[in-house]
PDB file of N, CA and C in Angstrom:
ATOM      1  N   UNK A   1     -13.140  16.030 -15.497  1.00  0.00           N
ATOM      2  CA  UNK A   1     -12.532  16.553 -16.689  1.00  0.00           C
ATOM      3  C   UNK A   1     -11.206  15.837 -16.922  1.00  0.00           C
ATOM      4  N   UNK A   2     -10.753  15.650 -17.882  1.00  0.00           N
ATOM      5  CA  UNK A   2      -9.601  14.775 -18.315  1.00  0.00           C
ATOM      6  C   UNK A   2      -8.652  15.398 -18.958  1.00  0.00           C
ATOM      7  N   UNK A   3      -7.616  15.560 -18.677  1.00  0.00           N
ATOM      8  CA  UNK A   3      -6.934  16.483 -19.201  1.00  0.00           C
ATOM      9  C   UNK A   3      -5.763  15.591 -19.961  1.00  0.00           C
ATOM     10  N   UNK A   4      -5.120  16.274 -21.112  1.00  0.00           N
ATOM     11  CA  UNK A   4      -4.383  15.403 -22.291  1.00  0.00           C
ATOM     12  C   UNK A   4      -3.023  15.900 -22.063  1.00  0.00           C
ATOM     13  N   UNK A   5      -1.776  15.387 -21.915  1.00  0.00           N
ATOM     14  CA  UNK A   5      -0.202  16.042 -21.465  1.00  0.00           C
ATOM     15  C   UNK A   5       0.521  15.371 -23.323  1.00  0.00           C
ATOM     16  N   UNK A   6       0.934  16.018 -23.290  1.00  0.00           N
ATOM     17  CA  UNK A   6       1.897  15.598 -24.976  1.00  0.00           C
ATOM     18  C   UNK A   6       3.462  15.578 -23.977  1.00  0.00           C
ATOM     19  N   UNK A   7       3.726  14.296 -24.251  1.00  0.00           N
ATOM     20  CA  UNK A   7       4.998  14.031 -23.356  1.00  0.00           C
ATOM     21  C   UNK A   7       5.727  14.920 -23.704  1.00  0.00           C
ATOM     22  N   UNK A   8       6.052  14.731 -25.010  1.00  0.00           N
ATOM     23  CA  UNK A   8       7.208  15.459 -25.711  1.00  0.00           C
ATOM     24  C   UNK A   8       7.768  17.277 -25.491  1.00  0.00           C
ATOM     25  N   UNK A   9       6.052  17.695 -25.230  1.00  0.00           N
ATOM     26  CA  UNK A   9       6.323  18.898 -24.623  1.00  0.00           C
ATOM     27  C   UNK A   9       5.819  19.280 -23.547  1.00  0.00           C
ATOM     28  N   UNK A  10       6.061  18.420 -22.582  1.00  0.00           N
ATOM     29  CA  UNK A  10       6.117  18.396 -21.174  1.00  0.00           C
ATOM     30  C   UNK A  10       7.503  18.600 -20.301  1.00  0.00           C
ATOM     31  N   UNK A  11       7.038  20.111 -19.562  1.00  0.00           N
ATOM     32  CA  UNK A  11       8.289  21.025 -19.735  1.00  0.00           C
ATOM     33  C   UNK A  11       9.587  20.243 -18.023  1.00  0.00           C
ATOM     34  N   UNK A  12       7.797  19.651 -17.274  1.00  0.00           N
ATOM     35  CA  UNK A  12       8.539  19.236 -16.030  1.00  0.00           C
ATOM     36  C   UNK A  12       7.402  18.442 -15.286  1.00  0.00           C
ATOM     37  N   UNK A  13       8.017  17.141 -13.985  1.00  0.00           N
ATOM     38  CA  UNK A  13       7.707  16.106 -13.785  1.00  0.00           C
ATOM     39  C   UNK A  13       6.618  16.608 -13.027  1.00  0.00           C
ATOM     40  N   UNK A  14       7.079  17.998 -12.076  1.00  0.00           N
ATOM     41  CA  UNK A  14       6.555  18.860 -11.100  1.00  0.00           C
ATOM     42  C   UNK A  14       4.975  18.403 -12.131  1.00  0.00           C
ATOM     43  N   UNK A  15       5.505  19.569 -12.656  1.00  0.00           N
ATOM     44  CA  UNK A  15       3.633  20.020 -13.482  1.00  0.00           C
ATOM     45  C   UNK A  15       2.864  18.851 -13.390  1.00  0.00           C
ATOM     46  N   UNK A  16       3.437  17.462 -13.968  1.00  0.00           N
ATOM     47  CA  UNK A  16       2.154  16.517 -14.039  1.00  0.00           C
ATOM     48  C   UNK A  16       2.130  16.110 -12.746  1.00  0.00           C
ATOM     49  N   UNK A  17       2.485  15.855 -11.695  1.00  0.00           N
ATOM     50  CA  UNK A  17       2.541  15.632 -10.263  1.00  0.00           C
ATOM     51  C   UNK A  17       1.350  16.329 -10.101  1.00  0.00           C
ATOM     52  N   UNK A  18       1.670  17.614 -10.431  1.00  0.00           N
ATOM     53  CA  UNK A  18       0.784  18.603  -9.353  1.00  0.00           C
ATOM     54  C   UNK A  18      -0.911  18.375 -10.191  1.00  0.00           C
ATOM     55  N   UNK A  19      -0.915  18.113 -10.999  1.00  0.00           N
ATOM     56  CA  UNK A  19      -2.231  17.721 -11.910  1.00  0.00           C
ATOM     57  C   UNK A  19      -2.909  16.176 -10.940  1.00  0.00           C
ATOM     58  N   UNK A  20      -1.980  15.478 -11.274  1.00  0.00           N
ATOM     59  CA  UNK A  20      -2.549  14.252 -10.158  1.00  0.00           C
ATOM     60  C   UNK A  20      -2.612  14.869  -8.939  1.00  0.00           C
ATOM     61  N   UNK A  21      -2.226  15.158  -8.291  1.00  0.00           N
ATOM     62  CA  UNK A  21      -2.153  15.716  -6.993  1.00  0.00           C
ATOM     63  C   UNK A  21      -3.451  16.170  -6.851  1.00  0.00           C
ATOM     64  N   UNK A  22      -3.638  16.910  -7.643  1.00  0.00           N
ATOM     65  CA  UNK A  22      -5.517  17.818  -7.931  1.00  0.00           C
ATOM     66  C   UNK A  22      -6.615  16.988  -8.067  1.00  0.00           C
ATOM     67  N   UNK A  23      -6.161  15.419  -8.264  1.00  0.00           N
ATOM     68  CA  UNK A  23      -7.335  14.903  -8.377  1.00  0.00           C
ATOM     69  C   UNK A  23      -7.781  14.707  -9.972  1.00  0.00           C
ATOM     70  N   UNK A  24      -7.061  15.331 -10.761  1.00  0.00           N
ATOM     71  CA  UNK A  24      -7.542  15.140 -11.879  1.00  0.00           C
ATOM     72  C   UNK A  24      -6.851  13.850 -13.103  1.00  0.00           C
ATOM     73  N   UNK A  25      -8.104  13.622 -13.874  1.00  0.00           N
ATOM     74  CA  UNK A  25      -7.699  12.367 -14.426  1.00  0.00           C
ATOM     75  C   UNK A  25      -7.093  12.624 -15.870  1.00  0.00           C
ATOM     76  N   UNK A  26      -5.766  12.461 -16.480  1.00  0.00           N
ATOM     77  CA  UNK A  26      -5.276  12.803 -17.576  1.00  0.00           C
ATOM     78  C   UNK A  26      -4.897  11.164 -18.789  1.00  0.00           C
ATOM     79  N   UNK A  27      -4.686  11.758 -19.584  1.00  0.00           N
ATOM     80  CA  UNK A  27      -4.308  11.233 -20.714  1.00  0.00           C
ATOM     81  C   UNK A  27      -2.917  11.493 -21.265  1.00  0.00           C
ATOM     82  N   UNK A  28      -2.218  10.709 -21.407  1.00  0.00           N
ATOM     83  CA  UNK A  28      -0.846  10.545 -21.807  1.00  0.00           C
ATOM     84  C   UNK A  28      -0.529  10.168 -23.390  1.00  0.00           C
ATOM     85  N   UNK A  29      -0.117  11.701 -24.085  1.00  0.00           N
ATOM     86  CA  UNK A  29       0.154  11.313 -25.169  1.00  0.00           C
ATOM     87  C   UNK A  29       1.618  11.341 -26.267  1.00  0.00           C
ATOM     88  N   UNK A  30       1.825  10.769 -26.786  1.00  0.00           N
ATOM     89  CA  UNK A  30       3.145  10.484 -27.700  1.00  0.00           C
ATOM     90  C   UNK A  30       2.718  10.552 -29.038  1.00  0.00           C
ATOM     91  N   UNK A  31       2.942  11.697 -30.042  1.00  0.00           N
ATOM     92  CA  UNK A  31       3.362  11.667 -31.153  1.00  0.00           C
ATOM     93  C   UNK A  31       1.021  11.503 -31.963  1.00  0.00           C
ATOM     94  N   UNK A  32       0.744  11.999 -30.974  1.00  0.00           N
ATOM     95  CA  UNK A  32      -0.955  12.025 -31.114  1.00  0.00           C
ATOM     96  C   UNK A  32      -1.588  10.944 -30.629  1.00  0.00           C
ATOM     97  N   UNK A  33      -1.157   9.433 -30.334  1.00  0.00           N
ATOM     98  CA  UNK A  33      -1.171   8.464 -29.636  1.00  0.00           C
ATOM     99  C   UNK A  33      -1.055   8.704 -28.338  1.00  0.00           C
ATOM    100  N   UNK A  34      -2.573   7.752 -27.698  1.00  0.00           N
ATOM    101  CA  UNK A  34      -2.255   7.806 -26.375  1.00  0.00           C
ATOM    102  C   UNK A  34      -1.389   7.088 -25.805  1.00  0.00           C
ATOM    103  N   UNK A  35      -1.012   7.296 -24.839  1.00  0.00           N
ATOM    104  CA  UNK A  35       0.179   6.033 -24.027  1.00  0.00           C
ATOM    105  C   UNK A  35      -0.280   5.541 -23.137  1.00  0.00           C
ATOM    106  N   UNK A  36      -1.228   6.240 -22.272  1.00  0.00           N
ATOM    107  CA  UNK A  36      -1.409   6.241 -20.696  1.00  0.00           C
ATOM    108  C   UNK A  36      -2.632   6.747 -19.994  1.00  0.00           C
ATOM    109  N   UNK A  37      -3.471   6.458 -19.606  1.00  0.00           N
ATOM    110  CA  UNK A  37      -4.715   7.333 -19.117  1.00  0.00           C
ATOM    111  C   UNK A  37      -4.635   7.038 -17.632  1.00  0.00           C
ATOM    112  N   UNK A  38      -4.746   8.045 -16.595  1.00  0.00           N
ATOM    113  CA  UNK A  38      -4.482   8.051 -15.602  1.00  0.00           C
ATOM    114  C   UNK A  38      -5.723   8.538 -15.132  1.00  0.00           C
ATOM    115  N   UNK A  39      -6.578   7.653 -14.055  1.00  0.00           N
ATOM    116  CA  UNK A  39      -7.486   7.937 -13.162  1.00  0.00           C
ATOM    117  C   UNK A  39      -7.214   8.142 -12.141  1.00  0.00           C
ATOM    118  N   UNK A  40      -7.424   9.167 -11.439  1.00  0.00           N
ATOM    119  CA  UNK A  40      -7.050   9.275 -10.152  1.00  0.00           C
ATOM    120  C   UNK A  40      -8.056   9.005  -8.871  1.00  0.00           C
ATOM    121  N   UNK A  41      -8.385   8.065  -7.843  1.00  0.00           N
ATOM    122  CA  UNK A  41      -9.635   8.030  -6.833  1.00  0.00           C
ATOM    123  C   UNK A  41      -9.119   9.459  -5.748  1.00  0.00           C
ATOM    124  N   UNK A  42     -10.349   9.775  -5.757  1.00  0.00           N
ATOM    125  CA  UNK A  42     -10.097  10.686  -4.553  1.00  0.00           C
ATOM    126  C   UNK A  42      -9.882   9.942  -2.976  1.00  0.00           C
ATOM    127  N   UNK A  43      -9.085   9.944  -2.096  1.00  0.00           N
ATOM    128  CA  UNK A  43      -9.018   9.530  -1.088  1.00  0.00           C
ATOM    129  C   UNK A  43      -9.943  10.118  -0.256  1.00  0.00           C
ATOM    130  N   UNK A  44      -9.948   9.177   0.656  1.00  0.00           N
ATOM    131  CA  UNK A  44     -10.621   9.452   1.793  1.00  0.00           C
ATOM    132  C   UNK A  44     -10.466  10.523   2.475  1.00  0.00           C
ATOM    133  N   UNK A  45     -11.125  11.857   2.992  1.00  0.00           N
ATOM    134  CA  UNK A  45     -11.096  12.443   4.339  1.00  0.00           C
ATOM    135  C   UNK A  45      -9.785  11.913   5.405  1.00  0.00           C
ATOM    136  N   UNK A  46      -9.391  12.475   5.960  1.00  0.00           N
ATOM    137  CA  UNK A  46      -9.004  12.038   7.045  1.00  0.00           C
ATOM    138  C   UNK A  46      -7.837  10.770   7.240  1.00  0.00           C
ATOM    139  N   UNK A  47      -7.237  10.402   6.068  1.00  0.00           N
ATOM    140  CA  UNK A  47      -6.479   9.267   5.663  1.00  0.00           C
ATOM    141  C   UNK A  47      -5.071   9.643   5.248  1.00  0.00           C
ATOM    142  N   UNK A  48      -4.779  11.274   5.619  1.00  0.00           N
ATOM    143  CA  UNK A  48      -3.478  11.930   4.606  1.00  0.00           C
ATOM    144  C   UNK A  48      -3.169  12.306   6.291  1.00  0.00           C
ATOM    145  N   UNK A  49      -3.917  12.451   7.158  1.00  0.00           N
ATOM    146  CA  UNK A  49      -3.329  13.409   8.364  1.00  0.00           C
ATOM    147  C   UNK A  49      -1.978  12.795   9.577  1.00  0.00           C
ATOM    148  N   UNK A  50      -2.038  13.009  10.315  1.00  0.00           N
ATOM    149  CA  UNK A  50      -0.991  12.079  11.020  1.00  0.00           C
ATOM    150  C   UNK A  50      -1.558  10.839  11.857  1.00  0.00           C
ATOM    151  N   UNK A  51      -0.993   9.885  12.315  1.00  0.00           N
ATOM    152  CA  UNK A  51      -1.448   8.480  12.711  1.00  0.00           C
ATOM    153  C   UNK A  51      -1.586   8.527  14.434  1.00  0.00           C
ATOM    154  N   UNK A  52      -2.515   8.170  14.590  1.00  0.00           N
ATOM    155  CA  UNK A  52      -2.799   8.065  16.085  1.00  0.00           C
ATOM    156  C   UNK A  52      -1.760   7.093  16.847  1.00  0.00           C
ATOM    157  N   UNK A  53      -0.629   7.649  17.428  1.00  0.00           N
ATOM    158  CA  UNK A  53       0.374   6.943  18.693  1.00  0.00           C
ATOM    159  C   UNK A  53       0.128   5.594  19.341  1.00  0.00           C
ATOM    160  N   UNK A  54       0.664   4.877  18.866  1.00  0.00           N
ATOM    161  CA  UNK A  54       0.349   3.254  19.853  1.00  0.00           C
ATOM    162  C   UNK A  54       0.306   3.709  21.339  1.00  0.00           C
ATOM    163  N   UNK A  55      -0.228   2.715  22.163  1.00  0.00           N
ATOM    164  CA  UNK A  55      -0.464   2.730  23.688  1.00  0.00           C
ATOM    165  C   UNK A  55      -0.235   1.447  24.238  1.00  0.00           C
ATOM    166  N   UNK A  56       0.395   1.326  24.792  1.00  0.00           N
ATOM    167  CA  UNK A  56       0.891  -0.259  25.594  1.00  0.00           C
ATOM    168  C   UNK A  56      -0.549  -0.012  26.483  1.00  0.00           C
ATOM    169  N   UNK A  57      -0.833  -1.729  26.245  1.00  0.00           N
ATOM    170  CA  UNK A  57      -1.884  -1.790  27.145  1.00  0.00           C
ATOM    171  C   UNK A  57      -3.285  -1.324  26.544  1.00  0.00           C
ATOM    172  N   UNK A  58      -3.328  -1.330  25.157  1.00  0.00           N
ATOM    173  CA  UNK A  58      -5.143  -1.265  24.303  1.00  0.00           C
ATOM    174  C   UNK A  58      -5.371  -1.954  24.429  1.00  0.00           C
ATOM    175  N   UNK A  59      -5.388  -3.545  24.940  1.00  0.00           N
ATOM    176  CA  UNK A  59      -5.926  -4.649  24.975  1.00  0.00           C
ATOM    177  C   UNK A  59      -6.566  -5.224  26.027  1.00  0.00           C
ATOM    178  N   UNK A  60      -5.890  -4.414  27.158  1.00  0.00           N
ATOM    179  CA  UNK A  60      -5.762  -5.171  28.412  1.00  0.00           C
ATOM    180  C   UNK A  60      -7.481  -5.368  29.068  1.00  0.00           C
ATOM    181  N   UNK A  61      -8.536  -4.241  28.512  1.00  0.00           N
ATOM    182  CA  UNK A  61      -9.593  -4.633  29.193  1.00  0.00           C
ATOM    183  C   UNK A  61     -10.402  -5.912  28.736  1.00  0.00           C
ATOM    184  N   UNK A  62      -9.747  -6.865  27.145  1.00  0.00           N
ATOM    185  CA  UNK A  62     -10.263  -8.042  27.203  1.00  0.00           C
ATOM    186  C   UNK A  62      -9.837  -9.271  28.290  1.00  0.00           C
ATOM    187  N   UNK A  63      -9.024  -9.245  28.840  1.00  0.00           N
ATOM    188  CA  UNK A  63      -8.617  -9.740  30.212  1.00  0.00           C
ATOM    189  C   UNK A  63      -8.005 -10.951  29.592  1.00  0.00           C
ATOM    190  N   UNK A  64      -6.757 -11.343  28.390  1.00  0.00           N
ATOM    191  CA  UNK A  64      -6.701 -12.344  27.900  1.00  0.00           C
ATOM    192  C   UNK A  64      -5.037 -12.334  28.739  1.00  0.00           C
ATOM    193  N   UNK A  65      -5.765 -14.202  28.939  1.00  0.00           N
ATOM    194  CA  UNK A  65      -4.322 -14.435  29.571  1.00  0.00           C
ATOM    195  C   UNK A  65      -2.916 -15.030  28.512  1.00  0.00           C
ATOM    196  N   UNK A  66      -2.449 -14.421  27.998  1.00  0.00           N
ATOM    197  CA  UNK A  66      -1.548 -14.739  27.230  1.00  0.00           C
ATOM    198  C   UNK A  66       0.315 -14.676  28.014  1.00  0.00           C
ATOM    199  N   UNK A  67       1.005 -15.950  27.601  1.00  0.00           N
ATOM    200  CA  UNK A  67       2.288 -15.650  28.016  1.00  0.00           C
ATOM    201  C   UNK A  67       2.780 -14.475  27.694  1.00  0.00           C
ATOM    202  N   UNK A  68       4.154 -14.413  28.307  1.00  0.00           N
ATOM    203  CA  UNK A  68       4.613 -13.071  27.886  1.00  0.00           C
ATOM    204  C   UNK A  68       5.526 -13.806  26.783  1.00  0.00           C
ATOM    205  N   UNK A  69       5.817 -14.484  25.965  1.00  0.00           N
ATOM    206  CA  UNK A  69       7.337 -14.902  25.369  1.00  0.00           C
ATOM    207  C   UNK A  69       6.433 -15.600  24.115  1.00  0.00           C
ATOM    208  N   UNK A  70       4.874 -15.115  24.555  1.00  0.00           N
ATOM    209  CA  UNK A  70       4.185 -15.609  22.768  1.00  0.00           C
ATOM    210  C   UNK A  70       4.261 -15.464  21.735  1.00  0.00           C
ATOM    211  N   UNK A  71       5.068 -14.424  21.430  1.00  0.00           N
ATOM    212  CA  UNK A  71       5.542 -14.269  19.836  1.00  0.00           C
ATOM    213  C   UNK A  71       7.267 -14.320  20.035  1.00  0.00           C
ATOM    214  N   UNK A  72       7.697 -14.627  20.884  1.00  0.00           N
ATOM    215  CA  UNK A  72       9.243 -14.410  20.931  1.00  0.00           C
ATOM    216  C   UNK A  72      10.040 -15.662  20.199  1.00  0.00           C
ATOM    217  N   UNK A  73       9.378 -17.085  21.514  1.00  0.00           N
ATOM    218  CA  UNK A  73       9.739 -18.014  20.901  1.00  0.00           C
ATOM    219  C   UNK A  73       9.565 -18.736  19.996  1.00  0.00           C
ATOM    220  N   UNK A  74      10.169 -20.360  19.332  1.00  0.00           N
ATOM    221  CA  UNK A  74       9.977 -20.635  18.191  1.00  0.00           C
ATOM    222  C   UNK A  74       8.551 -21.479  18.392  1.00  0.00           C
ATOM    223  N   UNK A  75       7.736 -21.405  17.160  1.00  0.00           N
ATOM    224  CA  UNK A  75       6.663 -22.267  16.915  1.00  0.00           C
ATOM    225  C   UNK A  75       6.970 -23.224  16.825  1.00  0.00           C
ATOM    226  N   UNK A  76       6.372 -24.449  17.791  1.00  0.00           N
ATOM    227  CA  UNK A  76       6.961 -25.779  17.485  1.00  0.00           C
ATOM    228  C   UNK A  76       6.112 -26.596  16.217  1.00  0.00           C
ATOM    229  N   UNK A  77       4.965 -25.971  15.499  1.00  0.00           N
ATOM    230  CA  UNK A  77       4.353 -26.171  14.645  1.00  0.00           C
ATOM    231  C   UNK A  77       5.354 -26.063  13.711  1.00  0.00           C
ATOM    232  N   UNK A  78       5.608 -25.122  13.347  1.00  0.00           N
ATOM    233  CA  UNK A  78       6.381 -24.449  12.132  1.00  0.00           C
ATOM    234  C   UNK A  78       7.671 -25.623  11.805  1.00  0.00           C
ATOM    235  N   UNK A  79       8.538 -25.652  13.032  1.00  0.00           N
ATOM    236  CA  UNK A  79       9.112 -25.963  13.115  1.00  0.00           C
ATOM    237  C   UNK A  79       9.417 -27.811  12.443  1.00  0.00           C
ATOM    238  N   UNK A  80       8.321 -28.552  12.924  1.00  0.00           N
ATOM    239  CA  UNK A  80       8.258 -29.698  12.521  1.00  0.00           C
ATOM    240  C   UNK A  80       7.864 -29.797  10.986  1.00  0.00           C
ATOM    241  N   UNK A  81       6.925 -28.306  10.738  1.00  0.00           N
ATOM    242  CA  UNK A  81       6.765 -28.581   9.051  1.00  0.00           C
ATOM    243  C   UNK A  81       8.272 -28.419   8.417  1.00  0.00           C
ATOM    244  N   UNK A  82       8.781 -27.785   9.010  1.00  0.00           N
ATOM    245  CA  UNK A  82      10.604 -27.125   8.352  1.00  0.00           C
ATOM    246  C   UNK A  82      11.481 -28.345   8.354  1.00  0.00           C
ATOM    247  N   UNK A  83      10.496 -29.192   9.162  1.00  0.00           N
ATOM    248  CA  UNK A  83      11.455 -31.193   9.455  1.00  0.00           C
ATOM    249  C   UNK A  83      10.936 -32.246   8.705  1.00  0.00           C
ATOM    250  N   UNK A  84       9.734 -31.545   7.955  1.00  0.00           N
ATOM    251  CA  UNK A  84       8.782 -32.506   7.363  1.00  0.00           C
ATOM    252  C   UNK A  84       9.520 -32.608   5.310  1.00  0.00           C
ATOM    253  N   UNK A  85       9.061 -33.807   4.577  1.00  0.00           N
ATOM    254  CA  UNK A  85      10.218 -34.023   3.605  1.00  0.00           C
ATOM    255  C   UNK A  85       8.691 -33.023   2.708  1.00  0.00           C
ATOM    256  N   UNK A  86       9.790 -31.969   1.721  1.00  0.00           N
ATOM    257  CA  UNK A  86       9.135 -31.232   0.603  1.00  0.00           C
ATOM    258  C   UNK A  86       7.482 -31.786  -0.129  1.00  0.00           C
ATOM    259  N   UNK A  87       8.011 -33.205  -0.605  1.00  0.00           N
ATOM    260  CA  UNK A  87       7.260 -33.999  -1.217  1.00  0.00           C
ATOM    261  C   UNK A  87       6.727 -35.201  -0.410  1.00  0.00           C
ATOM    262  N   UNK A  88       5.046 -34.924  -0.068  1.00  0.00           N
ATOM    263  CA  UNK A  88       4.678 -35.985   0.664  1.00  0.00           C
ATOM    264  C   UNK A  88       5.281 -37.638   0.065  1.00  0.00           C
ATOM    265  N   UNK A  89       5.196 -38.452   1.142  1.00  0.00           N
ATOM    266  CA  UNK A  89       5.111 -40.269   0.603  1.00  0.00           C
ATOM    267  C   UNK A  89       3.837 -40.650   0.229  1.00  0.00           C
ATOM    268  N   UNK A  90       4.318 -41.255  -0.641  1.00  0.00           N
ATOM    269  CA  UNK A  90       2.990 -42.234  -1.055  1.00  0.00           C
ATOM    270  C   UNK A  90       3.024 -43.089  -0.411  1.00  0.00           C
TER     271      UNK A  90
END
């Protein structure tokens, strides 16, 4: 269902919040002109609740041998592009 808001006598921000909030899809109007049509997707289940806590050590049963200072230090890749001139030579 689509519901129609007349800006002009739209008493507060609350009210249309709480309309989206519901899921419902409105129409935005000025002076009998629409302005705005707002669809709203319903989200997912389970996507509003709180976030599952990192854990040092989720990785560790792929057994990868990585330094410890692998993201610390500088890329020497990067680095030589940052030395390299903007505009290749012909």
């Amino acid at each position: 269902m689509t519901i129609q808001f007349d800006i002009a006598k739209l008493n507060s921000l609350d009210e249309l919040l709480a309309v989206i909030d519901a899921g419902e899809d409105m129409t935005l109007v000025r002076d009998g002109r629409i302005i705005a049509t707002v669809n709203v997707e319903k989200k997912p289940e389970g996507l509003d609740g709180p976030k599952a806590q990192r854990r040092l050590g989720a990785w560790e049963h792929l057994k990868l041998d990585l330094p410890d200072d692998l993201f610390i230090g500088p890329d020497p890749e990067i680095e030589a592009l940052m030395d390299a001139p903007i505009i290749p030579r012909t």
